[in-house]
C-alpha atoms as a PDB file:
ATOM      1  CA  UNK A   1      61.675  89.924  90.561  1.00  0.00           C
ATOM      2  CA  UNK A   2      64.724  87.764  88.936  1.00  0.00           C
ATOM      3  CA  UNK A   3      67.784  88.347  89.896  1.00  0.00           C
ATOM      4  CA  UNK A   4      69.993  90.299  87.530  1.00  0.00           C
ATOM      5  CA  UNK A   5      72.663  88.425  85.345  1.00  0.00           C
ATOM      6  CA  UNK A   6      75.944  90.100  85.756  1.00  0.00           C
ATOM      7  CA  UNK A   7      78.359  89.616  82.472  1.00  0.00           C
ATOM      8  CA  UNK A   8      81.819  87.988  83.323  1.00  0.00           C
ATOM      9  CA  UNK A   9      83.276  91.374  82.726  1.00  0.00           C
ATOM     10  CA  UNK A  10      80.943  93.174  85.477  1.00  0.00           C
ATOM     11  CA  UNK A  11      81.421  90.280  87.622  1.00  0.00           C
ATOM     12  CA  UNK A  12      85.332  90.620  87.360  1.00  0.00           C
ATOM     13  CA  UNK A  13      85.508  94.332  87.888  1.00  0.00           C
ATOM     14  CA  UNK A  14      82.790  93.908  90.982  1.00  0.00           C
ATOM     15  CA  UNK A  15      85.548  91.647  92.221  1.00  0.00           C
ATOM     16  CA  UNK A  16      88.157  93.797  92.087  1.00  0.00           C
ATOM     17  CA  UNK A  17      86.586  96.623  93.216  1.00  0.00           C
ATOM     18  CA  UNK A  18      86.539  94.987  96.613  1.00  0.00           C
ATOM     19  CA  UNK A  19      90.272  93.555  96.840  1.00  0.00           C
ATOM     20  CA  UNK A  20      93.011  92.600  94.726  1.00  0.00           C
ATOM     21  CA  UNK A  21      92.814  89.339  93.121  1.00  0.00           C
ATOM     22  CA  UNK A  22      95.631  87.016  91.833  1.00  0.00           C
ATOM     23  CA  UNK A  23      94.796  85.684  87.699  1.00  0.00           C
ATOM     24  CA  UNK A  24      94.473  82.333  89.482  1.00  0.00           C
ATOM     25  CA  UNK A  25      91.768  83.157  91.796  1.00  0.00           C
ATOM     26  CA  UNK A  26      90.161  85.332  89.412  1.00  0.00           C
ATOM     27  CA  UNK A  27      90.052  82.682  87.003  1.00  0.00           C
ATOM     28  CA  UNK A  28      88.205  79.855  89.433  1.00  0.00           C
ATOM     29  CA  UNK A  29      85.656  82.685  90.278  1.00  0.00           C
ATOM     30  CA  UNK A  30      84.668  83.765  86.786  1.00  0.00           C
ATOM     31  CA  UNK A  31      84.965  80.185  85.445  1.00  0.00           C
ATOM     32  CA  UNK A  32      81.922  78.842  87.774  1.00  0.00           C
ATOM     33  CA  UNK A  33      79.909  81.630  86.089  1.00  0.00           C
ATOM     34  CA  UNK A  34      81.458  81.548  82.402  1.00  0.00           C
ATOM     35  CA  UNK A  35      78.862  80.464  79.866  1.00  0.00           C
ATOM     36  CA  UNK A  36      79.288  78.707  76.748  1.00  0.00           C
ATOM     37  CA  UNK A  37      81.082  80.949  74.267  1.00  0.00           C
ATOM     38  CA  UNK A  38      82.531  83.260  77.005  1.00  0.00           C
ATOM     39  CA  UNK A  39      86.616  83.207  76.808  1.00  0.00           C
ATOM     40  CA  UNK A  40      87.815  83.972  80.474  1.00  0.00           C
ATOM     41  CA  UNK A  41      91.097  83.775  79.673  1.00  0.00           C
ATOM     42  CA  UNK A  42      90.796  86.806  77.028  1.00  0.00           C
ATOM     43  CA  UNK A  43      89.026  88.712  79.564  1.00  0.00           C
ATOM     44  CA  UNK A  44      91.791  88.384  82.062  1.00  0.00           C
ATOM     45  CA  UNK A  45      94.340  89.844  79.614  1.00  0.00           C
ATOM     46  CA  UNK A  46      92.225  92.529  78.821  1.00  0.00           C
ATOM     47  CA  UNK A  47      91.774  93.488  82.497  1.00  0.00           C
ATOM     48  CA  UNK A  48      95.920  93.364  82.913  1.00  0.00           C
ATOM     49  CA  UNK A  49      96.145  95.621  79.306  1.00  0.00           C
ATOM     50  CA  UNK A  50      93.992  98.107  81.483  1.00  0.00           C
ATOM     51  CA  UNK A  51      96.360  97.624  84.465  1.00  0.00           C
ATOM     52  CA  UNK A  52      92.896  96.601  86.484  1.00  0.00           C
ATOM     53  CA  UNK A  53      94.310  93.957  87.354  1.00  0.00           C
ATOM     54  CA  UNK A  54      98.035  93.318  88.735  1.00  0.00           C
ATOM     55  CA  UNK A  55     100.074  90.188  89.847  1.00  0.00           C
ATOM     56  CA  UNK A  56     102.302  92.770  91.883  1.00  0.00           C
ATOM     57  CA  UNK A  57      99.375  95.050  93.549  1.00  0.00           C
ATOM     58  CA  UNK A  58      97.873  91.367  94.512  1.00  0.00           C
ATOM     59  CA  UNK A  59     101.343  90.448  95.877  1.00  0.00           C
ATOM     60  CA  UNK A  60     101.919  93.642  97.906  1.00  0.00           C
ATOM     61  CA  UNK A  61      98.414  93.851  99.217  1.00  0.00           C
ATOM     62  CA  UNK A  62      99.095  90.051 100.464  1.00  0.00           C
ATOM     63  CA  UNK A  63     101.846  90.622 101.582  1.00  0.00           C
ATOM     64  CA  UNK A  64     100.550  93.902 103.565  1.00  0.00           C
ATOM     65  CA  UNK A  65      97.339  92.204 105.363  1.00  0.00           C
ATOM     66  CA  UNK A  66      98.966  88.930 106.890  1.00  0.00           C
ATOM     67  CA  UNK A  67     102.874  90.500 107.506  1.00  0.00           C
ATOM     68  CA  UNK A  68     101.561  92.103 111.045  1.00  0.00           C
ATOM     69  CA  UNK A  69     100.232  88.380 111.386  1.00  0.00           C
ATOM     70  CA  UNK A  70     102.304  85.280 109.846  1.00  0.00           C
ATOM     71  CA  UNK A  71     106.049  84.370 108.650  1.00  0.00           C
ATOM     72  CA  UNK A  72     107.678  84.799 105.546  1.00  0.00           C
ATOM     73  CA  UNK A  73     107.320  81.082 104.896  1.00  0.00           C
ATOM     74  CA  UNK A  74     103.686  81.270 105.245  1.00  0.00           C
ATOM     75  CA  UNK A  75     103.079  84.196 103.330  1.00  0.00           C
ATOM     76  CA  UNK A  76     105.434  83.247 100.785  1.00  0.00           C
ATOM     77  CA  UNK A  77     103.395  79.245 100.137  1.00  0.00           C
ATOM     78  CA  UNK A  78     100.309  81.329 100.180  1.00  0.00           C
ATOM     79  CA  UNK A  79     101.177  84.072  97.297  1.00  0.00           C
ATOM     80  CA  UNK A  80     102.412  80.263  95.385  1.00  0.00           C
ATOM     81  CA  UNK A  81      99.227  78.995  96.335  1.00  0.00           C
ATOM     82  CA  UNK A  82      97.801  81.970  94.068  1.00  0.00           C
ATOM     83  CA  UNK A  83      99.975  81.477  91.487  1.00  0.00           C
ATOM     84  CA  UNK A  84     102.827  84.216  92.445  1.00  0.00           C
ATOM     85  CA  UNK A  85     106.606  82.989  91.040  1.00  0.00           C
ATOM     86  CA  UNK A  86     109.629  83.968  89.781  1.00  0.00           C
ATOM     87  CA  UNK A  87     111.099  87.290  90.189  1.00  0.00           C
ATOM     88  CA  UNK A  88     108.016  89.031  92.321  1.00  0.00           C
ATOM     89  CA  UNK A  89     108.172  86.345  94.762  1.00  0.00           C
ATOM     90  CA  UNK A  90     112.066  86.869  94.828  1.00  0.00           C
ATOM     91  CA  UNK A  91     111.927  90.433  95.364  1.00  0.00           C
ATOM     92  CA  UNK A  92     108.421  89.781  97.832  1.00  0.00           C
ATOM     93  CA  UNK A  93     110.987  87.649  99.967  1.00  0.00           C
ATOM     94  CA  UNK A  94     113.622  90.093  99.676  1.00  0.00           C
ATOM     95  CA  UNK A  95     111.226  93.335 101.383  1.00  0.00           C
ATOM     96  CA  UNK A  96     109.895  90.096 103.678  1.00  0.00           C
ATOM     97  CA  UNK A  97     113.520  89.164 104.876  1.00  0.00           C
ATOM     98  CA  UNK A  98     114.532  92.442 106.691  1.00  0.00           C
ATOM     99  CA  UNK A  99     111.821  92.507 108.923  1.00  0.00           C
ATOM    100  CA  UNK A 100     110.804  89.313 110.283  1.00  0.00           C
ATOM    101  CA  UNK A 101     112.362  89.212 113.532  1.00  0.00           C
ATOM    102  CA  UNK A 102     110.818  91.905 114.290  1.00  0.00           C
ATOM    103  CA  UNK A 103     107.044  91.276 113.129  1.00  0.00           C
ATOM    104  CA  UNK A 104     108.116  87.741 115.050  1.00  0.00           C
ATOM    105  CA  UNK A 105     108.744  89.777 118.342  1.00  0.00           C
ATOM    106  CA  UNK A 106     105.253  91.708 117.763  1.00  0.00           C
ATOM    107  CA  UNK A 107     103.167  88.788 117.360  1.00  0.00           C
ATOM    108  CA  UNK A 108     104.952  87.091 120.395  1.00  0.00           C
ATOM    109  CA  UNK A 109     103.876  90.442 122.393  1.00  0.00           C
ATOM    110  CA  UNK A 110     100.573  90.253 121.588  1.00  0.00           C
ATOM    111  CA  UNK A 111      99.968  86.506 121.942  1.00  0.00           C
ATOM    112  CA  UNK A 112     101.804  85.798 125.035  1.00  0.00           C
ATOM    113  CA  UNK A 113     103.489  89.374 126.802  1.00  0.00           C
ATOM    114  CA  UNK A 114     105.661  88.041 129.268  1.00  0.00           C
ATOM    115  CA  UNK A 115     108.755  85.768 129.515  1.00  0.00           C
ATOM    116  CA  UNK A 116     107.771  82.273 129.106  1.00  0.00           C
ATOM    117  CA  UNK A 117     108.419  80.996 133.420  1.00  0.00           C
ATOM    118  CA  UNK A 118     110.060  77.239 132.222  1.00  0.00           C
ATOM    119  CA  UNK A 119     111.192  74.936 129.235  1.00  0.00           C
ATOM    120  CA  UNK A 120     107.817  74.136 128.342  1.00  0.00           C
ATOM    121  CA  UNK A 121     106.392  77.109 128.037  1.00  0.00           C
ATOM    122  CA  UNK A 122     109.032  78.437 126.217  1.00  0.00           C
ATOM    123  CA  UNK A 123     108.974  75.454 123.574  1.00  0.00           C
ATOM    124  CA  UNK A 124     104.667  76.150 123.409  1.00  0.00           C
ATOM    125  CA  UNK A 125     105.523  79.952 122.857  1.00  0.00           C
ATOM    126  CA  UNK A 126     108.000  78.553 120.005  1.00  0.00           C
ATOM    127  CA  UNK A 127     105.632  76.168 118.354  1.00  0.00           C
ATOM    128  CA  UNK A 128     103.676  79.172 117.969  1.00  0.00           C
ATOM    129  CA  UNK A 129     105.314  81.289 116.203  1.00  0.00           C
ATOM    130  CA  UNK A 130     106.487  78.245 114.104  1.00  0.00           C
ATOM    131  CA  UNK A 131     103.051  77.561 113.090  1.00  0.00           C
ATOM    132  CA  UNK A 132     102.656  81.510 112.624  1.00  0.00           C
ATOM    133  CA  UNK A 133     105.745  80.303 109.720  1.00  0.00           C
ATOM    134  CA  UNK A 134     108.650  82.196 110.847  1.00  0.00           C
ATOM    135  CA  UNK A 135     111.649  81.099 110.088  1.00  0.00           C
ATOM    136  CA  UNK A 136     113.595  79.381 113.130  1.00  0.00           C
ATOM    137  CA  UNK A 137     116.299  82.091 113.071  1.00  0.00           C
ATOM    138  CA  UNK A 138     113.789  84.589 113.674  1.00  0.00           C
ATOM    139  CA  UNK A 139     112.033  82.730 116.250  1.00  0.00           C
ATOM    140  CA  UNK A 140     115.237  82.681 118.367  1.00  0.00           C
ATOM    141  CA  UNK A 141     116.385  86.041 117.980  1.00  0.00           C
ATOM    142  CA  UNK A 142     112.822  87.055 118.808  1.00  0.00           C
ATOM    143  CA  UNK A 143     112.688  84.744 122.300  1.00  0.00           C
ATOM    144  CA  UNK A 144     116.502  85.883 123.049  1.00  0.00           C
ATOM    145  CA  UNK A 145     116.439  89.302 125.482  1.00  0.00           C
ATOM    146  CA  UNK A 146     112.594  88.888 126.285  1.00  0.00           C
ATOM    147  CA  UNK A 147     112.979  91.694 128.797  1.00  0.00           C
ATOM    148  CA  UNK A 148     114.441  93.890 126.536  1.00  0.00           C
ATOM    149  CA  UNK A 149     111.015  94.615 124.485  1.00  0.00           C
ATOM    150  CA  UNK A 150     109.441  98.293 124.695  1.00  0.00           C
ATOM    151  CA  UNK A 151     106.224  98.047 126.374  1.00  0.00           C
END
C-alpha cells in the first residue's frame, strides 16, 4: 500500500504538534516537501494568524530544555541560529542573566561533585563549563566557595 501524501499544511501542524518550531526551521522542513505551486511562506503566516505557531513559545521552550544544561552564550547563538533577534532575544537574555551562576554551579555538581585537588584540574573543570558557554564571570563565581554547595 503507498504511502499517504501529507499536504504542507498537515505536515506543518504534525510538526508542531510534537515541539515548538522557530519560522526558520519550519521553513527548511516544509520547503524539502513543497511542490510546485505550494507558497510556504503564506502558510507560515497563516499558522502565526492562528497563534499555532510562535517565535516567543519557540524561544521559551528553548530556552527551558537546554538552561538546566548550557550557558547563556550558547543558548543565546543557538535561538540566532533559528532566526530569534531583536527584542525577544533581549528580553530571553535578560530572564537568562539572573540565573546563570547558579545553573553554572548545578552543572559543575553534576559533572564533577567535588573540589577540583590542583591547578589542572581546576582549569579542565573550567574549560568545561566554558564549552557548556557560560560566561567567565559565572564560571568563577561558580568555582569560588566549592565547599559551600548544598549536597
Amino acid at each position: 500500500m503507498a504511502a499517504l501524501k501529507l499536504s504542507l499544511k498537515a505536515r506543518a501542524l504534525r510538526y508542531l504538534s510534537a515541539r515548538e518550531h522557530s519560522r526558520l526551521e519550519l521553513t527548511r522542513k516544509l520547503s524539502r516537501h513543497a511542490q510546485e505551486g505550494d507558497d510556504v511562506e503564506a502558510l507560515l503566516d497563516a499558522l502565526e494568524a492562528a497563534k499555532l505557531l510562535s517565535q516567543a513559545r519557540f524561544s521559551e521552550s528553548l530556552v527551558h530544555r537546554r538552561a538546566a544544561r548550557f550557558g547563556n552564550s550558547r543558548i543565546l547563538s543557538e535561538l540566532q541560529s533559528h532566526g530569534i533577534d531583536g527584542d525577544a532575544l533581549t528580553g530571553v537574555k535578560a530572564n537568562l542573566a539572573q540565573d546563570e551562576i547558579a545553573r553554572a554551579r548545578e552543572v559543575w555538581r553534576k559533572k564533577f561533585g567535588r573540589s577540583p585537588a590542583d591547578a589542572a584540574e581546576r582549569s579542565k573543570q573550567m574549560r568545561f563549563l566554558q564549552q557548556r558557554g557560560f560566561s567567565h564571570g559565572a564560571i568563577q563565581a561558580a568555582m569560588r566557595n566549592m565547599d559551600q554547595i548544598d549536597e
